[in-house]
N, C-alpha and C. Protein backbone atom coordinates (compact mmCIF):
# COMPACT_ATOMS: atom_id res chain seq x y z
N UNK A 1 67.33 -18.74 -6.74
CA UNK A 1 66.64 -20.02 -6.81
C UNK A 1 65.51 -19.92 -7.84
N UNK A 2 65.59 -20.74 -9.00
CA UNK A 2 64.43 -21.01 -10.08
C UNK A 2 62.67 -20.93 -9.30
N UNK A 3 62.31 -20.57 -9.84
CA UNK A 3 60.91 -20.39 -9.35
C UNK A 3 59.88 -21.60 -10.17
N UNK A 4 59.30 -22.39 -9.45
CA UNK A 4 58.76 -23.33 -10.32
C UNK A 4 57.30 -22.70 -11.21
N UNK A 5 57.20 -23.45 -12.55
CA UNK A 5 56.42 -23.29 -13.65
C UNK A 5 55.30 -23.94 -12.74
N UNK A 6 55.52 -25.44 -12.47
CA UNK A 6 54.05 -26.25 -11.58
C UNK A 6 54.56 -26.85 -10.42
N UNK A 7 53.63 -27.15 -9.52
CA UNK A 7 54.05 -27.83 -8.33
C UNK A 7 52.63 -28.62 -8.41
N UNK A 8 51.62 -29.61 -8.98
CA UNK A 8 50.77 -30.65 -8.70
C UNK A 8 50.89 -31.81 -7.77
N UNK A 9 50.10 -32.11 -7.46
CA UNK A 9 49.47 -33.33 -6.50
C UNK A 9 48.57 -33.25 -6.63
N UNK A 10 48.46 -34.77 -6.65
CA UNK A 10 47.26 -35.59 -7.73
C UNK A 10 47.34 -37.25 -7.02
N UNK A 11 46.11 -37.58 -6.95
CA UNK A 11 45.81 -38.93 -6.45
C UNK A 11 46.28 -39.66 -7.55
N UNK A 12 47.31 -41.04 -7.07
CA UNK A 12 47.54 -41.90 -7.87
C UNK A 12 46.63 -42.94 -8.62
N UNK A 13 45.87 -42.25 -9.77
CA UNK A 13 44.90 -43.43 -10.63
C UNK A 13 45.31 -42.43 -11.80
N UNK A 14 45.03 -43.49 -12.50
CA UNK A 14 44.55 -43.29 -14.58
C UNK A 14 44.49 -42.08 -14.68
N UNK A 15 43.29 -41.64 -14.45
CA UNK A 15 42.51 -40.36 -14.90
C UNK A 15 43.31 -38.80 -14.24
N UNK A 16 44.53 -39.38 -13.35
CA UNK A 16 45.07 -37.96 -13.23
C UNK A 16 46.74 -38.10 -14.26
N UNK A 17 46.47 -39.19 -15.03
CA UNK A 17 47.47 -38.63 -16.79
C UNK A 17 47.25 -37.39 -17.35
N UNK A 18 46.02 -37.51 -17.75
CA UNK A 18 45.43 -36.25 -18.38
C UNK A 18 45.09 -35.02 -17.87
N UNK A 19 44.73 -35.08 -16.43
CA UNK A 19 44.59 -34.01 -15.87
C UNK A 19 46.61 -33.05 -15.47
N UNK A 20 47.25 -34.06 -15.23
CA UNK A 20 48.76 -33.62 -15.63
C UNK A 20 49.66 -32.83 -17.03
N UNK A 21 48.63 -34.22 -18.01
CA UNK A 21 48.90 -33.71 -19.22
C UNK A 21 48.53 -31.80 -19.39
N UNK A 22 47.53 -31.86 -19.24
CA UNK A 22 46.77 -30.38 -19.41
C UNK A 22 47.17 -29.16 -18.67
N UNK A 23 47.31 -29.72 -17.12
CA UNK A 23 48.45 -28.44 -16.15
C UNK A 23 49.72 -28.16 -16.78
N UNK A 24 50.60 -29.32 -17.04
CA UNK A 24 51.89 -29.12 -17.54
C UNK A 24 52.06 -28.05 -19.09
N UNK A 25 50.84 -28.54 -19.55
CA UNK A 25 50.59 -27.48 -21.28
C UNK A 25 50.29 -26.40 -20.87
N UNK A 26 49.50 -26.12 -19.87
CA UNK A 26 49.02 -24.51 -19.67
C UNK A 26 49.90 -23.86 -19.21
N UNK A 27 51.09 -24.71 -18.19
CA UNK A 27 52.43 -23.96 -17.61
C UNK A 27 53.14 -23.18 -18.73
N UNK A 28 53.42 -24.64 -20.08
CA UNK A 28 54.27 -24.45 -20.48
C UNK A 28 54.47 -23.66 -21.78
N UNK A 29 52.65 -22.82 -21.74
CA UNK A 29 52.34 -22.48 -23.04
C UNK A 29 53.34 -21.60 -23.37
N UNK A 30 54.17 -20.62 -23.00
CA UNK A 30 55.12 -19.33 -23.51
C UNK A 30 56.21 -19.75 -23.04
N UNK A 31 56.80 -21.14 -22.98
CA UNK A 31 58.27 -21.87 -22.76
C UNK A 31 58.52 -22.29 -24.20
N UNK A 32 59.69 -22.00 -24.82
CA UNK A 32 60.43 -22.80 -26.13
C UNK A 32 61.07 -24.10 -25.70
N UNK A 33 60.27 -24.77 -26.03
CA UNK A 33 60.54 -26.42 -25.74
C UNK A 33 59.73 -27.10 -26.72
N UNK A 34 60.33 -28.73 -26.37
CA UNK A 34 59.52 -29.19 -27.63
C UNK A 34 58.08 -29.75 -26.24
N UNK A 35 56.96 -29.43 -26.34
CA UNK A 35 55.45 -29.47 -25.65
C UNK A 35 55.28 -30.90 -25.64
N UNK A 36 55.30 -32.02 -27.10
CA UNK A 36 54.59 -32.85 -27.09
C UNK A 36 55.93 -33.48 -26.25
N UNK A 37 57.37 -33.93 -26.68
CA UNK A 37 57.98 -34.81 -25.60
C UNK A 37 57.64 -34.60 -24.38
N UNK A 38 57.62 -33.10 -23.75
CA UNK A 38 57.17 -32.82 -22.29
C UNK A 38 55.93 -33.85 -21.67
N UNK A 39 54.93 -33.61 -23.01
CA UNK A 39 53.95 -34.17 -22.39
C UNK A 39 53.54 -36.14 -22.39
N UNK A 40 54.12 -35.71 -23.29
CA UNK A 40 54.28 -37.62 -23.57
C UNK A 40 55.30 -38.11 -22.37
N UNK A 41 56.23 -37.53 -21.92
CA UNK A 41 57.17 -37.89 -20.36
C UNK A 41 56.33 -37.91 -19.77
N UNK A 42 55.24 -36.58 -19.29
CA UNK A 42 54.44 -36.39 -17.86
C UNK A 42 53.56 -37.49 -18.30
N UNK A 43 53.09 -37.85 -19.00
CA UNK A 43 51.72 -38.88 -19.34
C UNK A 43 52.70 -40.53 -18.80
N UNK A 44 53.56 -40.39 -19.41
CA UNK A 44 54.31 -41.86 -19.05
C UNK A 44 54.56 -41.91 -18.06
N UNK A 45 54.98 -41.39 -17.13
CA UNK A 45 55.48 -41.13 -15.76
C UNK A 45 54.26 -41.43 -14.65
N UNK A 46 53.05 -40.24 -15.31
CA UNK A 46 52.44 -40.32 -13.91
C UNK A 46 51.23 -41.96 -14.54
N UNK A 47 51.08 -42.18 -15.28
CA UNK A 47 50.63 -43.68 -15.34
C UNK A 47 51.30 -44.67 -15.34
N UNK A 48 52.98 -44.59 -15.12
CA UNK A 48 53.26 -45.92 -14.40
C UNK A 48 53.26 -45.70 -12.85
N UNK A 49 53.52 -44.75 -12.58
CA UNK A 49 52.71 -44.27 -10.89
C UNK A 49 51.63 -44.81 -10.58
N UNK A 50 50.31 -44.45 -11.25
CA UNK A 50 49.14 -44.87 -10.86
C UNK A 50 49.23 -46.47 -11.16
N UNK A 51 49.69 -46.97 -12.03
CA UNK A 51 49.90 -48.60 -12.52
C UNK A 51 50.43 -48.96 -11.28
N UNK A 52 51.82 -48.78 -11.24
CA UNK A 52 52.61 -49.80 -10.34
C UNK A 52 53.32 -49.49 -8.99
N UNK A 53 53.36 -48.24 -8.38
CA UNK A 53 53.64 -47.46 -7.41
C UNK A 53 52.93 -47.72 -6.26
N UNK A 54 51.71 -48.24 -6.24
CA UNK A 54 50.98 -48.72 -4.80
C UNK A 54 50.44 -49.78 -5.18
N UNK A 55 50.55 -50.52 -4.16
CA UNK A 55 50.01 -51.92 -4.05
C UNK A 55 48.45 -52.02 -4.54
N UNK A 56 48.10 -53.02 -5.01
CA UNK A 56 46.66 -53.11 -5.32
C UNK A 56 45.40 -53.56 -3.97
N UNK A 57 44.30 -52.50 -4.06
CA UNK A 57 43.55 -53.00 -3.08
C UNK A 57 43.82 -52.18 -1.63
N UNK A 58 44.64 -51.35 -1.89
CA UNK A 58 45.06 -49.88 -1.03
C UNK A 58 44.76 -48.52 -1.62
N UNK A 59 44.22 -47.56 -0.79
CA UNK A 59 43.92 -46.37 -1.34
C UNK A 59 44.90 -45.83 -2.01
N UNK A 60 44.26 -45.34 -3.36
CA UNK A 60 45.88 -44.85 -4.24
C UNK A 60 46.41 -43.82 -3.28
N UNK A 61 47.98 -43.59 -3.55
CA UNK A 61 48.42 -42.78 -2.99
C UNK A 61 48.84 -41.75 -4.05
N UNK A 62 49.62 -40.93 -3.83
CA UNK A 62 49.74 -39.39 -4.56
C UNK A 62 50.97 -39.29 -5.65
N UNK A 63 50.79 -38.75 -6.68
CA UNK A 63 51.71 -38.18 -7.35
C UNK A 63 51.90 -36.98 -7.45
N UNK A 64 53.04 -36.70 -7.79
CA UNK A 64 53.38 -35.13 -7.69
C UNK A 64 54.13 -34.68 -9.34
N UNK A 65 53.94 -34.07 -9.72
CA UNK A 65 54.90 -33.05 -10.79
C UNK A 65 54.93 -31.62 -10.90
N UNK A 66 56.24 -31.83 -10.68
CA UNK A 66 56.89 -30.37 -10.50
C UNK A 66 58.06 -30.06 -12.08
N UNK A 67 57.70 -28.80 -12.40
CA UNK A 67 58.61 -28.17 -13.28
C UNK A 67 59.23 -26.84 -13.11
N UNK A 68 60.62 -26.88 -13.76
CA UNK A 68 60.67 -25.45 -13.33
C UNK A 68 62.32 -25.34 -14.96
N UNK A 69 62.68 -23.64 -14.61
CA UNK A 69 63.27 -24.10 -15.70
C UNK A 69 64.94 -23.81 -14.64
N UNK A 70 65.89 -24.22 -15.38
CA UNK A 70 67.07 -24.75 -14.78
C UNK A 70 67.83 -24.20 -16.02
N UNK A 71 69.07 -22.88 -15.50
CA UNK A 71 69.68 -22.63 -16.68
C UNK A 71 69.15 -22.41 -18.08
N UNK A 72 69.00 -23.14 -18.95
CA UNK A 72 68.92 -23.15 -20.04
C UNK A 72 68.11 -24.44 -20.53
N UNK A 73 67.69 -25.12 -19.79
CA UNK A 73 66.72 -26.24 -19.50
C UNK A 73 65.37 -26.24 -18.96
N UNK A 74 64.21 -27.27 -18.88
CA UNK A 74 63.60 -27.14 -17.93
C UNK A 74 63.37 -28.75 -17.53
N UNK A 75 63.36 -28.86 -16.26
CA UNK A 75 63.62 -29.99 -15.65
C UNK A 75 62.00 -29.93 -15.22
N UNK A 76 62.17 -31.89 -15.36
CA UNK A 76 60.18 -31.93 -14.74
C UNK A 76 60.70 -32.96 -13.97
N UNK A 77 59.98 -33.06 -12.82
CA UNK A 77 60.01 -33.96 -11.92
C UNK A 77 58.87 -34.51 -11.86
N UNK A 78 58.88 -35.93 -11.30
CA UNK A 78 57.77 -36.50 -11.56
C UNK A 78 57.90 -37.91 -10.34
N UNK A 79 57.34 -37.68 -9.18
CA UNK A 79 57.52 -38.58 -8.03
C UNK A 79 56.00 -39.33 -6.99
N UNK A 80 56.29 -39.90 -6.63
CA UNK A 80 55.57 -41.14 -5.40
C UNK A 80 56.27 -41.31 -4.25
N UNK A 81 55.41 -41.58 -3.33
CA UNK A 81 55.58 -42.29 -1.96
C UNK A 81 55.58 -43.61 -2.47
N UNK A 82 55.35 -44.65 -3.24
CA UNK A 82 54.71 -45.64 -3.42
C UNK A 82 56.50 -47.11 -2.99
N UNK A 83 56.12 -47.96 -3.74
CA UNK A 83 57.08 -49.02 -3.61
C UNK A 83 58.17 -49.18 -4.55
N UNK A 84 58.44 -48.05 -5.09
CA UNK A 84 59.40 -47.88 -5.69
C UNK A 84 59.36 -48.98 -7.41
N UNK A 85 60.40 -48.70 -7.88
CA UNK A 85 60.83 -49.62 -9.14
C UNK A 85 61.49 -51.10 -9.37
N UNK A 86 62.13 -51.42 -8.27
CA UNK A 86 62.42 -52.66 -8.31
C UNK A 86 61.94 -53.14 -7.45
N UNK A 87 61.01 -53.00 -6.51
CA UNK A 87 59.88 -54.00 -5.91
C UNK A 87 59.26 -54.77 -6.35
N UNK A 88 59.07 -54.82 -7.58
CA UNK A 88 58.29 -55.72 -8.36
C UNK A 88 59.01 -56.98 -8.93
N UNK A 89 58.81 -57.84 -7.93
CA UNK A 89 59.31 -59.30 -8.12
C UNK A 89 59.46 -60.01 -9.86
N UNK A 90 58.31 -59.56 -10.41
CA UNK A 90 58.38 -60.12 -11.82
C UNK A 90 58.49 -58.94 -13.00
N UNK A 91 59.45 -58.40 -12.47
CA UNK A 91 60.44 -57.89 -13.23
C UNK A 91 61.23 -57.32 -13.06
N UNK A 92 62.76 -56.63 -13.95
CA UNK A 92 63.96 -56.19 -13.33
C UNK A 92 63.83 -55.12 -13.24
N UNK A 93 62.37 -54.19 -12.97
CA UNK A 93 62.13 -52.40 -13.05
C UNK A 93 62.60 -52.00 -13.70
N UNK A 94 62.77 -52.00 -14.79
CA UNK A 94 63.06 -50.62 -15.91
C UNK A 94 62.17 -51.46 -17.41
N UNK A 95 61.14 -50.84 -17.60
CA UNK A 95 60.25 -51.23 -18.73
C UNK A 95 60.60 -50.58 -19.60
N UNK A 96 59.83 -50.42 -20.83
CA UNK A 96 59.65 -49.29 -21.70
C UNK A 96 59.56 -48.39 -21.61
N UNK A 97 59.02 -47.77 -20.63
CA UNK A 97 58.38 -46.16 -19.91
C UNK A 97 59.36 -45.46 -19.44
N UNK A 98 60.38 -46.04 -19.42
CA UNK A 98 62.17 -45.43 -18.64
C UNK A 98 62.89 -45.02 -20.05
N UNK A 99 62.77 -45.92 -21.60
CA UNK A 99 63.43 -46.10 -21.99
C UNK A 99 62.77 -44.87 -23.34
N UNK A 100 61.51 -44.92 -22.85
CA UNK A 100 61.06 -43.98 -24.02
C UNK A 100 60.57 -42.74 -23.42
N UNK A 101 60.90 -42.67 -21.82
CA UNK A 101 61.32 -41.19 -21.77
C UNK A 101 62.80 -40.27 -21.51
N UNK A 102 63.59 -41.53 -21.77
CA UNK A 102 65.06 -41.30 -21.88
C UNK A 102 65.21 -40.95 -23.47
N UNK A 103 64.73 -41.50 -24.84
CA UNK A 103 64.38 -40.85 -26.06
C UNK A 103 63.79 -39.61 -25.82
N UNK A 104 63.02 -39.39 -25.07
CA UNK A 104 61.98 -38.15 -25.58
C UNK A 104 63.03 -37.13 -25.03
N UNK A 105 63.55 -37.35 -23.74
CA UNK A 105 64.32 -36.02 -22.98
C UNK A 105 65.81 -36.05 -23.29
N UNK A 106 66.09 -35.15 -23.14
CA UNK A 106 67.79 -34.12 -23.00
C UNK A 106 68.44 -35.14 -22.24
N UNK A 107 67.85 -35.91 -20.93
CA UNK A 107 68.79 -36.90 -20.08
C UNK A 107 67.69 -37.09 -18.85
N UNK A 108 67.50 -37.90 -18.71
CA UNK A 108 66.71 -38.86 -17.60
C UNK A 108 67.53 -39.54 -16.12
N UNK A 109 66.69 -39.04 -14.92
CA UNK A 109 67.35 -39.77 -14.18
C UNK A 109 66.32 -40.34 -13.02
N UNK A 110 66.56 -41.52 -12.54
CA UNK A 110 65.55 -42.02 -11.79
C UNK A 110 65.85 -42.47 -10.42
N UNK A 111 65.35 -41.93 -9.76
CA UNK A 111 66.04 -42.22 -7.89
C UNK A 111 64.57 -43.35 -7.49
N UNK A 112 64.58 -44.38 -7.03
CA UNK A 112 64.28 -45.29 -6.60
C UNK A 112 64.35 -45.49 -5.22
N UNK A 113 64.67 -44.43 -4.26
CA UNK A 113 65.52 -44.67 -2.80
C UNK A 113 64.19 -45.13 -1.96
N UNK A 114 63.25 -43.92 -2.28
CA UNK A 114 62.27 -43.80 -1.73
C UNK A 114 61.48 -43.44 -2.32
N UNK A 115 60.00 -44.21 -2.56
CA UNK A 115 59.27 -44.16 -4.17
C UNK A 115 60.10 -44.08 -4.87
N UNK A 116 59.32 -43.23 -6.12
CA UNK A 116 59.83 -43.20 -7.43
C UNK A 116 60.01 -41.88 -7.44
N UNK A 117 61.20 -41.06 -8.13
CA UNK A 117 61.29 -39.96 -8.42
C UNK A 117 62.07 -39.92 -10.05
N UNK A 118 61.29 -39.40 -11.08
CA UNK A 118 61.96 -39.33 -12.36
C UNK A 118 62.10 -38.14 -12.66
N UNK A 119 63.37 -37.74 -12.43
CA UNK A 119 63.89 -36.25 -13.34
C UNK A 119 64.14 -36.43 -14.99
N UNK A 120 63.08 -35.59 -15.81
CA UNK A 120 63.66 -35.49 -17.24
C UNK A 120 64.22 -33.82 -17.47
N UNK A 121 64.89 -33.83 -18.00
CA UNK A 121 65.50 -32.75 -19.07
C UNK A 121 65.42 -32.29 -19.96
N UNK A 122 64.48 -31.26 -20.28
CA UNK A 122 64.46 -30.65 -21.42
C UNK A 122 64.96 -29.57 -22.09
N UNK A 123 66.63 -29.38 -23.19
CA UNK A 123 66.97 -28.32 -23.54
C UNK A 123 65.67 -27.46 -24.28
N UNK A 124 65.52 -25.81 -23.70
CA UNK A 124 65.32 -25.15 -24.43
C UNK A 124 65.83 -24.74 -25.46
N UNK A 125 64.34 -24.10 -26.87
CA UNK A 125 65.16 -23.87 -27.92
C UNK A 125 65.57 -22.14 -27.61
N UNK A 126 66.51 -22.23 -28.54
CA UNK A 126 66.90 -20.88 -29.16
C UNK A 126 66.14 -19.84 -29.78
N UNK A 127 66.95 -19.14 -30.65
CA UNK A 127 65.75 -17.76 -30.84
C UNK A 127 64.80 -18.31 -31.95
N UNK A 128 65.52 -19.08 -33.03
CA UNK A 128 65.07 -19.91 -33.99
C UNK A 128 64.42 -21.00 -33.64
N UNK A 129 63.91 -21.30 -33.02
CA UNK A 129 62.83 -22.77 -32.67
C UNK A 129 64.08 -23.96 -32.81
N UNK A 130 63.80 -24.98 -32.87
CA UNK A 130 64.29 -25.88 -32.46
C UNK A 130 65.74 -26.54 -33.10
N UNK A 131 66.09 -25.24 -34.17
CA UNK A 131 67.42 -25.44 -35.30
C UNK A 131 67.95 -24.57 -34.40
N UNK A 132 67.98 -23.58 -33.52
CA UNK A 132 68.05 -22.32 -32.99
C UNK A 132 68.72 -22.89 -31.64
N UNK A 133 68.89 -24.20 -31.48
CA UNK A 133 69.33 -24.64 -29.72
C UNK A 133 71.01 -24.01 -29.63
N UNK A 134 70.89 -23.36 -27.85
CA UNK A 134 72.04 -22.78 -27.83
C UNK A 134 72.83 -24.18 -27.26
N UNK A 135 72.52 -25.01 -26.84
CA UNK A 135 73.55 -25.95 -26.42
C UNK A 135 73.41 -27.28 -27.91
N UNK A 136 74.84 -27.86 -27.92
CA UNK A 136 74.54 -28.73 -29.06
C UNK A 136 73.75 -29.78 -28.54
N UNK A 137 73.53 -30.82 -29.42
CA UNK A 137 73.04 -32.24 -29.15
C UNK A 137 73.10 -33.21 -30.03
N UNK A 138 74.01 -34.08 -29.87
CA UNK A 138 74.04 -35.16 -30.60
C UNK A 138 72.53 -35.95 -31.29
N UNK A 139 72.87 -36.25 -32.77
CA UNK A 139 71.50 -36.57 -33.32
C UNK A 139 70.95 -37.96 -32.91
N UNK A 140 71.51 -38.99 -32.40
CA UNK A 140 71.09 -39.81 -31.77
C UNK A 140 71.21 -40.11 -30.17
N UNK A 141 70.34 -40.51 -29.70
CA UNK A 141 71.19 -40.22 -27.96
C UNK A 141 70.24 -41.74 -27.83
N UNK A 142 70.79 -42.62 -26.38
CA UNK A 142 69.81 -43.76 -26.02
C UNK A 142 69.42 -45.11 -26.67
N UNK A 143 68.28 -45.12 -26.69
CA UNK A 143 68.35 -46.67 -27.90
C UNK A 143 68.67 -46.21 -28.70
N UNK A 144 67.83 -45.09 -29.49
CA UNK A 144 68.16 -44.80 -30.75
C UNK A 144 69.32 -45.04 -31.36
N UNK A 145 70.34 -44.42 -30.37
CA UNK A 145 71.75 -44.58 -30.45
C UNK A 145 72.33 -45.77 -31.06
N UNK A 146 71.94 -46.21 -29.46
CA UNK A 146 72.39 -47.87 -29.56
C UNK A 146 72.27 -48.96 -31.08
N UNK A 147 70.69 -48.61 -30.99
CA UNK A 147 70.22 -49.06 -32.73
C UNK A 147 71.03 -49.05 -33.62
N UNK A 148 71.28 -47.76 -33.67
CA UNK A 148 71.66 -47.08 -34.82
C UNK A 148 73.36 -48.14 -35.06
N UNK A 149 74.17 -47.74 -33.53
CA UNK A 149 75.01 -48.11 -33.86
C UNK A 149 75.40 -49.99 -34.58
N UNK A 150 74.21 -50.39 -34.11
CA UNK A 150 74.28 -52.21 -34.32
C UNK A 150 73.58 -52.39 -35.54
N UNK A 151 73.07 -51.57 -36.04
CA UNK A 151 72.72 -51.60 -37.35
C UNK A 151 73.50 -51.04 -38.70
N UNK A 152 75.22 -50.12 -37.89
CA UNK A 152 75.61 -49.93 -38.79
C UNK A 152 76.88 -50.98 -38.53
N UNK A 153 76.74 -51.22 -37.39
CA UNK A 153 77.82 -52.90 -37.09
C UNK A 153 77.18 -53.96 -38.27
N UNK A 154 76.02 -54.13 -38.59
CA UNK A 154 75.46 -55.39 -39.34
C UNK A 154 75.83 -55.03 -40.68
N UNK A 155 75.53 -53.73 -41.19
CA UNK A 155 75.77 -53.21 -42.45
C UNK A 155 77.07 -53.76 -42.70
N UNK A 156 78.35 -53.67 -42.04
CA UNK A 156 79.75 -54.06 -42.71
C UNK A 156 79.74 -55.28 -42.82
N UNK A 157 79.27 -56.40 -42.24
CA UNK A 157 79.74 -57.27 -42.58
C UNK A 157 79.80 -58.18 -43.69
C-alpha cells in the first residue's frame, strides 16, 4: 500500500489555498512532476471548496488534501463534507475550475456522492525531466483537444 506524501485538513475559507499551496510544494520538493500544475489543481480545488461547498452564514467546514504516489503517477485528492457540485441551483456544476484542472492533470475525476471529492493525476517524469516520461501522452488532451480539433474543422472549409 502507497504511503501518502500529505494527508491535510484545513478549515474551509480563502486563506487555507495558500496554506495548501505551500504543504503540497514542501511534500513534493524531491518528486519529478510538473510542481506548478500540481499546485495550480490544489489552489483551484481547495478555493472552490471554501467558495461553494458550505452554505453561507454556517461555520466553514473542512477540506482535506491528500497525495500520494500511485505506480508511476501521483494522485492528489482533494475533498469536503460540504453540498456537493450540483446543489447549486444556478448552475449545471461544472465551471471552469473542473475544466482547467482536467488541462493541467494526466486525468481528472470528480465524485459528487457525498461532498466533493476531486482526484487529479499526475504522470511522473522520467530520468530526463519532462521529454524523459515513461508512459506516452498525447499532445493535446481536454478542451485543448477539443479546440484544437474545431479549429482544424474551420480551417478546411
Amino acid at each position: 500500500m502507497p504511503r501518502p506524501l500529505l494527508d491535510l485538513d484545513l478549515p474551509a475559507v480563502p486563506e487555507s489555498a495558500p496554506a495548501a499551496r505551500k504543504a503540497v510544494s514542501e511534500a513534493l520538493r524531491d518528486v519529478a512532476v510538473d510542481h506548478h500544475a500540481v499546485l495550480l489543481m490544489v489552489s483551484e480545488a481547495v478555493t472552490n471548496c471554501a467558495v461553494h461547498a458550505y452554505p453561507e452564514g454556517e461555520a466553514p467546514g473542512r477540506v482535506r488534501v491528500h497525495a500520494e504516489i500511485v505506480e508511476e503517477a501521483l494522485d492528489v485528492v482533494v475533498s469536503d463534507d460540504g453540498i456537493g457540485i450540483a446543489s447549486h441551483p444556478e448552475s449545471d456544476g461544472l465551471g471552469l475550475g473542473v475544466l482547467l484542472m482536467d488541462d493541467l492533470s494526466d486525468g481528472v475525476q470528480v465524485d459528487a456522492a457525498t461532498g466533493t471529492r476531486i482526484t487529479a493525476r499526475f504522470e511522473l517524469f522520467g530520468a530526463a525531466g519532462p521529454h524523459g516520461r515513461q508512459v506516452p501522452r498525447r499532445a493535446f488532451r481536454g478542451r485543448a483537444r477539443r479546440r484544437l480539433t474545431r479549429l482544424v474543422r474551420l480551417g478546411r472549409r
